[in-house]
PDB file of N, CA and C in Angstrom:
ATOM      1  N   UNK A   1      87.524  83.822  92.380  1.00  0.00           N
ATOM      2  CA  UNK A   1      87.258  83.999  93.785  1.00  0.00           C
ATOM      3  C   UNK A   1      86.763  85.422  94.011  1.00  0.00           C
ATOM      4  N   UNK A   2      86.264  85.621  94.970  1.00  0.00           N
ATOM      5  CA  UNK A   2      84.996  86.764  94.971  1.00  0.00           C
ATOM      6  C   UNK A   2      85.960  87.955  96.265  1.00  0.00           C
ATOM      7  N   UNK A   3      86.003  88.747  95.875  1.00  0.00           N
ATOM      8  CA  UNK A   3      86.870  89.850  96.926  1.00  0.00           C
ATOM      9  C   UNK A   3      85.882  90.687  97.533  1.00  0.00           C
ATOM     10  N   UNK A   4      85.446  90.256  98.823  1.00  0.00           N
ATOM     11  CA  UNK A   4      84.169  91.300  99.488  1.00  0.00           C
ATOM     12  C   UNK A   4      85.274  92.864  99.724  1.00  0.00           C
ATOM     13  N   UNK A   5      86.160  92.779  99.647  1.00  0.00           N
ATOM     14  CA  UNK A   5      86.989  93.836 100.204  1.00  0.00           C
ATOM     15  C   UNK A   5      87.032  94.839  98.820  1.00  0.00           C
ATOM     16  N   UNK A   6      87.185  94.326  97.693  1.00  0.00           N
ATOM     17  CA  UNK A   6      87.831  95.249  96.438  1.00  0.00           C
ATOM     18  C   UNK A   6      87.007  96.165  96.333  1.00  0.00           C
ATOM     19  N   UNK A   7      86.008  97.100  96.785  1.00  0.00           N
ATOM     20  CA  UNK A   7      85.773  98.454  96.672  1.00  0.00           C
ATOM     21  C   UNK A   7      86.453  99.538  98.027  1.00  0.00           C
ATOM     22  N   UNK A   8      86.970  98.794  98.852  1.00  0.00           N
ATOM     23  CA  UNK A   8      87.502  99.512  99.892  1.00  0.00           C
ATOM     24  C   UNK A   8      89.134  99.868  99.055  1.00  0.00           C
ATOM     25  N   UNK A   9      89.354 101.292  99.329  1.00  0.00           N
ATOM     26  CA  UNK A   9      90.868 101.514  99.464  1.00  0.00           C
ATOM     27  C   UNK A   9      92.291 101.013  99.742  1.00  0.00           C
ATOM     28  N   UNK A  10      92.948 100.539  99.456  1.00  0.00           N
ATOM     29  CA  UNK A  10      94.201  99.531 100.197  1.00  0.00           C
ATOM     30  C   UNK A  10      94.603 100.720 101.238  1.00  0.00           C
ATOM     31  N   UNK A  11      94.997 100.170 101.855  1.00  0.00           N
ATOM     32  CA  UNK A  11      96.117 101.294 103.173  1.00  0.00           C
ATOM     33  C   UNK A  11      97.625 100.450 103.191  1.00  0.00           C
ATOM     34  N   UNK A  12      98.086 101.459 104.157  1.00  0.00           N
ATOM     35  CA  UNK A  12      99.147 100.972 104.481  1.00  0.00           C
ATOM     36  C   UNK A  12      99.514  99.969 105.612  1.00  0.00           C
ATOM     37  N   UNK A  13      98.476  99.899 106.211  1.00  0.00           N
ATOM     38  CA  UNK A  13      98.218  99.289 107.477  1.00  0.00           C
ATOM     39  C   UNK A  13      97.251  97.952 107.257  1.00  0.00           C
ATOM     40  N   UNK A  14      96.781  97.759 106.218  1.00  0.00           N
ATOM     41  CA  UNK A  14      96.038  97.065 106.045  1.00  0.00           C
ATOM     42  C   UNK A  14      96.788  95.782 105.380  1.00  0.00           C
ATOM     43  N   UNK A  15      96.448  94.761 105.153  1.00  0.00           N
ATOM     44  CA  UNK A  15      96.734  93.208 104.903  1.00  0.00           C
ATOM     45  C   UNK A  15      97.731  93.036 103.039  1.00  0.00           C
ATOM     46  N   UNK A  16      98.694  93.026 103.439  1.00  0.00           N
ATOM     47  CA  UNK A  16      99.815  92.750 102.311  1.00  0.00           C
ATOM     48  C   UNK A  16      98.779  92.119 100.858  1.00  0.00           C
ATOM     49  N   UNK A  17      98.853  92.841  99.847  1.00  0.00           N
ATOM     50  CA  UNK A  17      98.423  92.028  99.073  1.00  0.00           C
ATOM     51  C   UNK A  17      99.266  90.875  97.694  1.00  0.00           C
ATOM     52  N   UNK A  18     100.436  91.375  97.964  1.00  0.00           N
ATOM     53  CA  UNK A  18     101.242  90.789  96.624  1.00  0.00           C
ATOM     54  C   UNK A  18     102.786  89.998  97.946  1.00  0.00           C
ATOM     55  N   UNK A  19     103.405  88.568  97.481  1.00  0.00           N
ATOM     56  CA  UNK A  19     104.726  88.997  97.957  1.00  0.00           C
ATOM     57  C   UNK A  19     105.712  88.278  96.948  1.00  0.00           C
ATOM     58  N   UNK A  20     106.958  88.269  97.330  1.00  0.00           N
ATOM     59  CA  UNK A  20     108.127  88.014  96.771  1.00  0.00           C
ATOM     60  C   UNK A  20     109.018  87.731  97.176  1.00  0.00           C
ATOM     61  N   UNK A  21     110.129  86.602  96.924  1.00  0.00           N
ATOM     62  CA  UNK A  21     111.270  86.655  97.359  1.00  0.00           C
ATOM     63  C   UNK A  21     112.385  87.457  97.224  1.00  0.00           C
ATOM     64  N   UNK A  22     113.009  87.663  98.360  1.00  0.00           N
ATOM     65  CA  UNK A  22     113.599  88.659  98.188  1.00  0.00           C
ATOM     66  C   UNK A  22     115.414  88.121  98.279  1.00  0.00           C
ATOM     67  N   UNK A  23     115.886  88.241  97.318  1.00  0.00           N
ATOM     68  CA  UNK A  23     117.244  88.069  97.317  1.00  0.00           C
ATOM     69  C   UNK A  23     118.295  88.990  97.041  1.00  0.00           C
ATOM     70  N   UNK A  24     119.174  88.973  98.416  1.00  0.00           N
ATOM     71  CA  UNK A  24     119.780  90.546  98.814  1.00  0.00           C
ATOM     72  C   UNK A  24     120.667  90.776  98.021  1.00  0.00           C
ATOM     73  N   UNK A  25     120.885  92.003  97.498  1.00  0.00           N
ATOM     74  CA  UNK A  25     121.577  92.480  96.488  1.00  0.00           C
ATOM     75  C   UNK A  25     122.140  93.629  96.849  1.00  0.00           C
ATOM     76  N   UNK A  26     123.737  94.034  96.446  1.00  0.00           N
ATOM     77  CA  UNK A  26     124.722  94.823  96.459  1.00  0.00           C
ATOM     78  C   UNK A  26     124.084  96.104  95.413  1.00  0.00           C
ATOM     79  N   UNK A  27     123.544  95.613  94.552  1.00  0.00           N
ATOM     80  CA  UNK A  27     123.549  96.552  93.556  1.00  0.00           C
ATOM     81  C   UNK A  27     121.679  96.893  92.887  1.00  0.00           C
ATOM     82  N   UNK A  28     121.305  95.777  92.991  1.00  0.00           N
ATOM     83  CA  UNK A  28     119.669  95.806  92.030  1.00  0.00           C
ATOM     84  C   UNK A  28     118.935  95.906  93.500  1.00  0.00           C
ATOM     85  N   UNK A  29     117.930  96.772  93.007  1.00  0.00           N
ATOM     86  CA  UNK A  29     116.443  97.704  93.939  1.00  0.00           C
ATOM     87  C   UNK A  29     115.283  96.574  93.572  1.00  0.00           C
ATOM     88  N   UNK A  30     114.538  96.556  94.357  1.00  0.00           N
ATOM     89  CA  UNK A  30     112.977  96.252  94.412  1.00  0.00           C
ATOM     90  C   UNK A  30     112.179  97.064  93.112  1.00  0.00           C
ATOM     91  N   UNK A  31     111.759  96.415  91.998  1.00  0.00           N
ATOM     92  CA  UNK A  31     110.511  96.987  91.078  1.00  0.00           C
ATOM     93  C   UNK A  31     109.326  98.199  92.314  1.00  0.00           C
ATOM     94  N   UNK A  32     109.066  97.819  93.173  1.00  0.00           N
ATOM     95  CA  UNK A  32     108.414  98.390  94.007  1.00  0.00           C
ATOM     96  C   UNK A  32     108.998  98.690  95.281  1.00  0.00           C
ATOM     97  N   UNK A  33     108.837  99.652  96.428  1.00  0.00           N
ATOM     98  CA  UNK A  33     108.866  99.170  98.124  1.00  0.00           C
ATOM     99  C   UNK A  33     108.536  98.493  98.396  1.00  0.00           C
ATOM    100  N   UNK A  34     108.703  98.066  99.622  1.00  0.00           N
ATOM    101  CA  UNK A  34     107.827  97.160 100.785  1.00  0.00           C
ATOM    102  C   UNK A  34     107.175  97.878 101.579  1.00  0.00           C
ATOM    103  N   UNK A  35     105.958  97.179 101.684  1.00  0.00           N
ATOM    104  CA  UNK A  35     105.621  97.474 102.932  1.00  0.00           C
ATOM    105  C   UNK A  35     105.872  96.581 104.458  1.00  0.00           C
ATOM    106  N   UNK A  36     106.262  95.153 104.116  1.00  0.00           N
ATOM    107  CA  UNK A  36     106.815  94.821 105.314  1.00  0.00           C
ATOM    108  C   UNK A  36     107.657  93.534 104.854  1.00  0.00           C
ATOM    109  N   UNK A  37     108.466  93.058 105.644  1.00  0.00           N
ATOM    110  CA  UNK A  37     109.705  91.772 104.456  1.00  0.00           C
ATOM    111  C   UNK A  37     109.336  90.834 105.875  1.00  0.00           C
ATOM    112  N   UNK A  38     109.396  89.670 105.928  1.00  0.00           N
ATOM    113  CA  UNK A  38     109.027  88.739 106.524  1.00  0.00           C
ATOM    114  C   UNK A  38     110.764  87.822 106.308  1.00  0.00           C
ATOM    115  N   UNK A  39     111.384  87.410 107.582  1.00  0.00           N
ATOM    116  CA  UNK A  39     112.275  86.806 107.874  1.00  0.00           C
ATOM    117  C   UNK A  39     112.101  85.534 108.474  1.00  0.00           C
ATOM    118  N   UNK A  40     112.601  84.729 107.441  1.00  0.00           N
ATOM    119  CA  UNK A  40     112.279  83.066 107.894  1.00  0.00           C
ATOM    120  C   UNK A  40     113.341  82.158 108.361  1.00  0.00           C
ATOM    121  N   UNK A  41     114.529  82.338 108.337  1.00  0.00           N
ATOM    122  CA  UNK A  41     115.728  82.303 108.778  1.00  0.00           C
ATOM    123  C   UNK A  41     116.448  83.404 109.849  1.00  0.00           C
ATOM    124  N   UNK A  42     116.701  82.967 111.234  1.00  0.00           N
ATOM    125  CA  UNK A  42     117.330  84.221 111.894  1.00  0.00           C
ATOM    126  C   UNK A  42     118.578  84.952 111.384  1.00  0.00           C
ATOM    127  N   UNK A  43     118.768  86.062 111.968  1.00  0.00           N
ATOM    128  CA  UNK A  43     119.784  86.733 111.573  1.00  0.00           C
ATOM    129  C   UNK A  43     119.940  88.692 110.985  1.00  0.00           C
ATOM    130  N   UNK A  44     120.756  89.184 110.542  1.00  0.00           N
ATOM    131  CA  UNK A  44     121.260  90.227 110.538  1.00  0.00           C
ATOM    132  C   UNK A  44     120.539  90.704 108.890  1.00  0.00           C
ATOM    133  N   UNK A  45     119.810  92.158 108.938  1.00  0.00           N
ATOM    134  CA  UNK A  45     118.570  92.202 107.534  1.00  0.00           C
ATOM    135  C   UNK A  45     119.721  93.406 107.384  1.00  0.00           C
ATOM    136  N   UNK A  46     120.337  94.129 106.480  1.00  0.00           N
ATOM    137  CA  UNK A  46     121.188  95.275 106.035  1.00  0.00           C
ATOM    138  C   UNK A  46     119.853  95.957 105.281  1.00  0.00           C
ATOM    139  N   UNK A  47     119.172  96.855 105.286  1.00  0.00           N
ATOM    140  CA  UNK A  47     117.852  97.073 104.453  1.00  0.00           C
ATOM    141  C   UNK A  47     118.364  98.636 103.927  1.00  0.00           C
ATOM    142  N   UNK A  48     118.465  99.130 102.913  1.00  0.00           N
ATOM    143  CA  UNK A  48     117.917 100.546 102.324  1.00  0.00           C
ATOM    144  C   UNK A  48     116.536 101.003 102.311  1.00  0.00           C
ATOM    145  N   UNK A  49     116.091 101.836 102.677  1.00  0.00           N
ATOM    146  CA  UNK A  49     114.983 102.361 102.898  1.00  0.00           C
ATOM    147  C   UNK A  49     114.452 103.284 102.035  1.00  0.00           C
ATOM    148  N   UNK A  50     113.182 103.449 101.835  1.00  0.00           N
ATOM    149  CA  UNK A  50     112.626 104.081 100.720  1.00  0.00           C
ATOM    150  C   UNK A  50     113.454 105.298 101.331  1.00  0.00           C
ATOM    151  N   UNK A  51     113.431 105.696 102.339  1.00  0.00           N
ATOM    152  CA  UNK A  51     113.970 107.254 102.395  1.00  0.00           C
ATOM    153  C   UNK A  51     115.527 107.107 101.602  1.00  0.00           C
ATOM    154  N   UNK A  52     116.056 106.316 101.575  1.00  0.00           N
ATOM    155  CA  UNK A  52     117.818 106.196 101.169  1.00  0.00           C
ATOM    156  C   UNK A  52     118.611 105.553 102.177  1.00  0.00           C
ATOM    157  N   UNK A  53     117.854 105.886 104.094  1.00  0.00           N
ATOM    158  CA  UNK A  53     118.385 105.690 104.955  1.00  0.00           C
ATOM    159  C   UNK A  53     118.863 104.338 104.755  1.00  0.00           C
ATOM    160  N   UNK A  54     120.430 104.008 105.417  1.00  0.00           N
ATOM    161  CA  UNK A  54     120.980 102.351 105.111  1.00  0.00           C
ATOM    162  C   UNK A  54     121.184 101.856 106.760  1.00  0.00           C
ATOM    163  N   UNK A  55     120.262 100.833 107.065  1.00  0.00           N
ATOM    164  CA  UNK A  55     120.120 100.574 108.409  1.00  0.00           C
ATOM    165  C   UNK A  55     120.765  99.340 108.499  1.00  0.00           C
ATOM    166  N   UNK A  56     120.955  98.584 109.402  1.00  0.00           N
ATOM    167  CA  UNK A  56     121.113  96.825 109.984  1.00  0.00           C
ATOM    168  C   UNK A  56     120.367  96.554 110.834  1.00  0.00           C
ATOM    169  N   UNK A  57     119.334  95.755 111.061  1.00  0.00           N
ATOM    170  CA  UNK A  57     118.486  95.061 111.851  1.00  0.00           C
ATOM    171  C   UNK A  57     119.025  94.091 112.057  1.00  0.00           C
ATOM    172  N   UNK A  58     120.043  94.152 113.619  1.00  0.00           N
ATOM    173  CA  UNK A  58     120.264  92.942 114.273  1.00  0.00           C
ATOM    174  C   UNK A  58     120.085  91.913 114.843  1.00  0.00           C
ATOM    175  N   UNK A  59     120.763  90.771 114.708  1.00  0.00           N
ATOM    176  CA  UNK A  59     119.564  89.424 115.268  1.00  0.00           C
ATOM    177  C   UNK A  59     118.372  89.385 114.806  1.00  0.00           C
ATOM    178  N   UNK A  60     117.380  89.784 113.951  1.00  0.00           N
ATOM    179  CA  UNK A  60     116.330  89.551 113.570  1.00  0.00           C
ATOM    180  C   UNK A  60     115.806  88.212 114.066  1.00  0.00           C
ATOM    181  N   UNK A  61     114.987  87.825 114.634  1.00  0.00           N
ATOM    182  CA  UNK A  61     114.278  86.272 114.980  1.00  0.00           C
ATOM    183  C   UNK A  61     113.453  85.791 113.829  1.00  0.00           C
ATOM    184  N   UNK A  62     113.944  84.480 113.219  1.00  0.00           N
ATOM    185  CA  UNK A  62     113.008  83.619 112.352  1.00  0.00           C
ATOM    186  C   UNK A  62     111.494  84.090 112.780  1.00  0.00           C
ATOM    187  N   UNK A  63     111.002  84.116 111.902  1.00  0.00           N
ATOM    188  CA  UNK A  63     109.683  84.288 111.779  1.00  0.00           C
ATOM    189  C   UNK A  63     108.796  85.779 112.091  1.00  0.00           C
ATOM    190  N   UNK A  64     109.819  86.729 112.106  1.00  0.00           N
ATOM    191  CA  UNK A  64     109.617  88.099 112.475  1.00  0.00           C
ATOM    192  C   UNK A  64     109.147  88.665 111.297  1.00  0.00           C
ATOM    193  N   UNK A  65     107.889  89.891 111.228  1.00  0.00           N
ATOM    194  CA  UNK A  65     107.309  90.432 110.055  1.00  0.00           C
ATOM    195  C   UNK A  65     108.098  91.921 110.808  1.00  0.00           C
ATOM    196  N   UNK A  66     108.935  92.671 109.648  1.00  0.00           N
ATOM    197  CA  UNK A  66     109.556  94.105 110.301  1.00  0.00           C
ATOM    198  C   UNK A  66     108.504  94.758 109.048  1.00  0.00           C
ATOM    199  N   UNK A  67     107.856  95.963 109.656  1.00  0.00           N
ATOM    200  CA  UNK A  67     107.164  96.547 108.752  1.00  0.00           C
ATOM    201  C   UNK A  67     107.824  98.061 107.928  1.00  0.00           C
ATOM    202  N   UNK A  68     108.355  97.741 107.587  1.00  0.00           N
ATOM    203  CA  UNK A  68     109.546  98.417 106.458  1.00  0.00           C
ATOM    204  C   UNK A  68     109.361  98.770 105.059  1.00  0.00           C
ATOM    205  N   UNK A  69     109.511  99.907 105.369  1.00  0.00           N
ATOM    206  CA  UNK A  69     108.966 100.333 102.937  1.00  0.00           C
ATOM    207  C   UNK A  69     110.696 100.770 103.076  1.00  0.00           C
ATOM    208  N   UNK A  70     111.192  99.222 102.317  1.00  0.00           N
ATOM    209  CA  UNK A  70     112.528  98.922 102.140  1.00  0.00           C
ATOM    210  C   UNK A  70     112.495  98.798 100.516  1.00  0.00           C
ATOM    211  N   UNK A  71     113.697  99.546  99.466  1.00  0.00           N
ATOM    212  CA  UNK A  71     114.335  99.299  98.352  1.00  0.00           C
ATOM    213  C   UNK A  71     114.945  98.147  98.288  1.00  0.00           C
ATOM    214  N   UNK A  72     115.702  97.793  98.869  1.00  0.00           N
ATOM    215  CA  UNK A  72     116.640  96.906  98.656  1.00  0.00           C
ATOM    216  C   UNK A  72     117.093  96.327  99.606  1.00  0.00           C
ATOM    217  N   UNK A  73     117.409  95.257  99.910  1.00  0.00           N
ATOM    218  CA  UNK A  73     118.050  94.435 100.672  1.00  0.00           C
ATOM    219  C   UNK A  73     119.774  93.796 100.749  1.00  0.00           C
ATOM    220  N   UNK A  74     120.350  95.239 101.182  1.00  0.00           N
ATOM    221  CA  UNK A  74     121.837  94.613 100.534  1.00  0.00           C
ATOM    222  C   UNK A  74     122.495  93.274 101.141  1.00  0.00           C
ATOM    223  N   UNK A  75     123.582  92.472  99.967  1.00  0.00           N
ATOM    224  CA  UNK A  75     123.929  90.936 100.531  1.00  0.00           C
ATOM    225  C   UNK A  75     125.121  91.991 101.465  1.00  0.00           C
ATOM    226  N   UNK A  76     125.830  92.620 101.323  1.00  0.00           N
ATOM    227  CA  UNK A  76     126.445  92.849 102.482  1.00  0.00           C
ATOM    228  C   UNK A  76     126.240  93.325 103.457  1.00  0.00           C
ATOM    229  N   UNK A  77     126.189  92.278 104.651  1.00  0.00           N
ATOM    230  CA  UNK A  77     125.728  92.805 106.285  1.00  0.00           C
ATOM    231  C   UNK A  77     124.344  92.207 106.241  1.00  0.00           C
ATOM    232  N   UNK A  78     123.785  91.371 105.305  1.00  0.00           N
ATOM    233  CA  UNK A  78     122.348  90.679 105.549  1.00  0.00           C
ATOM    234  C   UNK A  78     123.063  88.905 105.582  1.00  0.00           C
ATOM    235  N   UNK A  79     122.483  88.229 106.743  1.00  0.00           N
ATOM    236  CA  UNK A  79     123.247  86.833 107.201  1.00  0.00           C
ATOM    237  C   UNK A  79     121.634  86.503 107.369  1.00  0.00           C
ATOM    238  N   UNK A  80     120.254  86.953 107.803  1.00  0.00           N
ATOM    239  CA  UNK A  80     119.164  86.239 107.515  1.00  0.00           C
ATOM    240  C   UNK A  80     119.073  85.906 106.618  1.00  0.00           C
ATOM    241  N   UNK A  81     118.234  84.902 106.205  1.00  0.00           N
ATOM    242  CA  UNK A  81     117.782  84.245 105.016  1.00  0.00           C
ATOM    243  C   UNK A  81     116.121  83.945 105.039  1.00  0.00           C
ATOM    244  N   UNK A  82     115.313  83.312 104.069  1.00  0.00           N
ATOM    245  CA  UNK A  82     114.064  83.167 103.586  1.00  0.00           C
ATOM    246  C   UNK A  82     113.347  84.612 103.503  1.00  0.00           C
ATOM    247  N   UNK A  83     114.097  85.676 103.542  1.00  0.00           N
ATOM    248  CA  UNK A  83     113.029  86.655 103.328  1.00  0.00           C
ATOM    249  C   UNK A  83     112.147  87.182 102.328  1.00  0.00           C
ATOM    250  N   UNK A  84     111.042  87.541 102.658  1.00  0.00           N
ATOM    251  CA  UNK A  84     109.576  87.547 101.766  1.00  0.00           C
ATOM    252  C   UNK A  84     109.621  89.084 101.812  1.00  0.00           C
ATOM    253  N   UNK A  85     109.633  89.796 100.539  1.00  0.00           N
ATOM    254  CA  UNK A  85     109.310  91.009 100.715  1.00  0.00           C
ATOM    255  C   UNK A  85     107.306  91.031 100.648  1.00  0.00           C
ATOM    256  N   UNK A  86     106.883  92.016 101.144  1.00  0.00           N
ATOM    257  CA  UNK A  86     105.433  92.167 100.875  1.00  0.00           C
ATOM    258  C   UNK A  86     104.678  93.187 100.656  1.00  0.00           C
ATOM    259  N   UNK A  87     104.094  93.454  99.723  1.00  0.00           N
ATOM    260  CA  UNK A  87     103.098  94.520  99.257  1.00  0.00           C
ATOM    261  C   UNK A  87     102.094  94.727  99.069  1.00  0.00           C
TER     262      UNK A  87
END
């Protein structure tokens, strides 16, 4: 398949190119950041942040894209589910 785009630069702002499931973990990090995790199940995201910062995104709504350069997704204090990390 033919990429009219692949001599342009990626950004950060620009269109996710890789994703993954993301299954929240106490202890194991993301191979990479995110640039944004996609929630397909409502509910409560516990996220570490590339900075270290350890946040909770409450109520999250099914089908919400949070644009987040997140490490890890800890299982404690995360009650959403289907989330897609994306890069």
């Amino acid at each position: 398949m033919e990429d009219r785009f692949s001599d342009n630069a990626p950004s950060i702002s620009g269109p996710a190119t890789h994703a993954f499931p993301i299954t929240p973990s106490d202890t194991a990090s993301f191979a990479d950041a995110t640039r944004a995790i996609y929630c397909g199940v409502a509910g409560d995201i516990a996220a570490i942040m590339l900075s270290g910062a350890v946040v909770t995104f409450a109520n999250v709504a099914a089908g919400t894209l949070l644009p987040l350069r997140a490490t890890r997704i800890a299982a404690a204090g995360t009650t959403a589910g289907g989330l897609i990390g994306l890069l």
